[in-house]
Protein backbone atom coordinates (compact mmCIF):
# COMPACT_ATOMS: atom_id res chain seq x y z
CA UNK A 1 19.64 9.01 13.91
CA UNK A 2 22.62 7.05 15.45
CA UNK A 3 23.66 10.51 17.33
CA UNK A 4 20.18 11.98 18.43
CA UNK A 5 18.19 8.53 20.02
CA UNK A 6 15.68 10.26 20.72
CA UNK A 7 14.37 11.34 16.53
CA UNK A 8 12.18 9.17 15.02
CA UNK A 9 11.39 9.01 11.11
CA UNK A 10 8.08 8.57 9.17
CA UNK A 11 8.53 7.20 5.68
CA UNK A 12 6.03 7.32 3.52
CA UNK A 13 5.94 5.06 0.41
CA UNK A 14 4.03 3.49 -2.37
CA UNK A 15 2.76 -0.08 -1.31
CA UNK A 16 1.93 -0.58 -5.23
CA UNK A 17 -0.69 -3.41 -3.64
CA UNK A 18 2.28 -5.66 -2.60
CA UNK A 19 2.20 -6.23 0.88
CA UNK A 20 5.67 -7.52 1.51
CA UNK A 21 6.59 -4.09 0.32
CA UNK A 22 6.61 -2.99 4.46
CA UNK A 23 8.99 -6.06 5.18
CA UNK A 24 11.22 -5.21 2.06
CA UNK A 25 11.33 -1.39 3.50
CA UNK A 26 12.46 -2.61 7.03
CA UNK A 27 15.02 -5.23 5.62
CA UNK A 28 16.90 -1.75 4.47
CA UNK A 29 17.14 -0.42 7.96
CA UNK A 30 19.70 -1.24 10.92
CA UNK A 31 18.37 -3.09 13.39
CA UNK A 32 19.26 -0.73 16.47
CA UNK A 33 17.01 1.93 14.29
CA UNK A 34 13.96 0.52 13.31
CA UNK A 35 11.79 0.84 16.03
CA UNK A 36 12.51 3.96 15.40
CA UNK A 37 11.06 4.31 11.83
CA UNK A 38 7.75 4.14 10.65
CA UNK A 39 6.48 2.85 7.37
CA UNK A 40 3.11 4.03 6.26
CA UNK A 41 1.09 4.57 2.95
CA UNK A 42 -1.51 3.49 0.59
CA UNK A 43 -2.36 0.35 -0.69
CA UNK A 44 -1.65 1.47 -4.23
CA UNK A 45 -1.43 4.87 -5.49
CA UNK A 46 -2.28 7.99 -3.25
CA UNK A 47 -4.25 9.27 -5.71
CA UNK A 48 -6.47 6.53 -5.26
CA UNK A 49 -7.44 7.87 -2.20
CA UNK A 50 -8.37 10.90 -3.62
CA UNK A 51 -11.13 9.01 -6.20
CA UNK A 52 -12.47 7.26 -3.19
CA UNK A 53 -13.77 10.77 -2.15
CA UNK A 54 -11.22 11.33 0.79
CA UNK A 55 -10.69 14.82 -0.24
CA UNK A 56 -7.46 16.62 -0.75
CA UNK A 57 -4.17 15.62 0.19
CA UNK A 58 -4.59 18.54 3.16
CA UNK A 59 -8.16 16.84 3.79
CA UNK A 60 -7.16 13.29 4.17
CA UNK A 61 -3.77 14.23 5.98
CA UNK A 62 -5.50 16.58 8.43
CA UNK A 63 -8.00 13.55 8.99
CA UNK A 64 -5.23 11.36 9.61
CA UNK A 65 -3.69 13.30 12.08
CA UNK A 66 -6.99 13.84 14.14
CA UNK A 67 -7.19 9.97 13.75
CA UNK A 68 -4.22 9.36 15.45
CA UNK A 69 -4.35 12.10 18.13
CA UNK A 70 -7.97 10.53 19.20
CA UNK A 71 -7.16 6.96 18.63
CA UNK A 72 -9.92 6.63 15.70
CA UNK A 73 -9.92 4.65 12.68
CA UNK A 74 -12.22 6.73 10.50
CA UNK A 75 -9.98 6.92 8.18
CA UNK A 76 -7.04 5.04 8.87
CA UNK A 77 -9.73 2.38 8.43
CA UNK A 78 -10.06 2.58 4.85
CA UNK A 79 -9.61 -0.46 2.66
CA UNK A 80 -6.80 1.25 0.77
CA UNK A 81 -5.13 2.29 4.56
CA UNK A 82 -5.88 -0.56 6.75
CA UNK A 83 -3.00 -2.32 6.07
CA UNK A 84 -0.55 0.46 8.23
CA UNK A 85 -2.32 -0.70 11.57
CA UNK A 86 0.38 -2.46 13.13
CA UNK A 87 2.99 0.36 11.91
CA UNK A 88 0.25 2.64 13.23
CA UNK A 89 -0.37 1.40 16.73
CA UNK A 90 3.52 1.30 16.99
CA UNK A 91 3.54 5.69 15.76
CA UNK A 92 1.16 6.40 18.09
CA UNK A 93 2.55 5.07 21.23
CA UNK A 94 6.20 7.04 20.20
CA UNK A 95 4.35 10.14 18.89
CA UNK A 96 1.31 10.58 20.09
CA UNK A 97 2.94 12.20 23.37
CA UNK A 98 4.91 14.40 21.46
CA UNK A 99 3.02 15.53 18.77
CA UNK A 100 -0.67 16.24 20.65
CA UNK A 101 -0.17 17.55 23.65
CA UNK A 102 -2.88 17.95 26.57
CA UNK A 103 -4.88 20.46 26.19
C-alpha cells in the first residue's frame, strides 16, 4: 500500500459484539495508511445475519453493494450492521466513484 497510494483495503472482521473491536483494528495500522482502510462487519457472527432473514451471503452482499452505490441504508441499517456507519460514510466517499460508475 506504501508503493501504490492510490489502493485502498476493505477488511472485514468479526465485531464478536465488542465495539472497541474497530478501534483495536485501527490501532494495528500505520497512521499514513488508515484512511486508507476500511473496517466493516457484523455485530456478532455473520451468520447471524443470515437467521435474521437477510438471505444468503450473495443476497445480503449484493444488497449491500446496491446500498452503498444508492446511498441507502436498507440494509446497512440493520441492528446487527449499524454500527459500520461512520466506516461506511468514509468507503463510500473513496469508492463509490470507482466502483459504480455513471451509467
Amino acid at each position: 500500500m506504501y508503493k501504490c497510494r492510490d489502493r485502498l483495503m476493505i477488511l472485514l472482521i468479526d465485531f464478536d459484539e465488542d465495539y472497541r473491536r474497530l478501534s483495536d483494528a485501527k490501532s494495528k495500522f500505520d497512521e499514513v495508511l488508515i484512511d486508507r482502510i476500511f473496517i466493516l462487519g457484523a455485530l456478532s457472527q455473520p451468520e447471524r445475519l443470515k437467521s435474521a432473514g437477510l438471505g444468503s451471503y450473495e443476497t445480503i452482499g449484493q444488497a449491500m453493494a446496491q446500498d452503498c452505490r444508492y446511498d441507502r441504508n436498507n440494509i446497512w441499517g440493520h441492528p446487527l450492521l449499524r454500527h459500520n456507519e461512520a466506516e461506511l460514510k468514509r468507503l463510500r466517499e473513496r469508492a463509490r466513484p470507482i466502483l459504480f460508475q455513471p451509467s
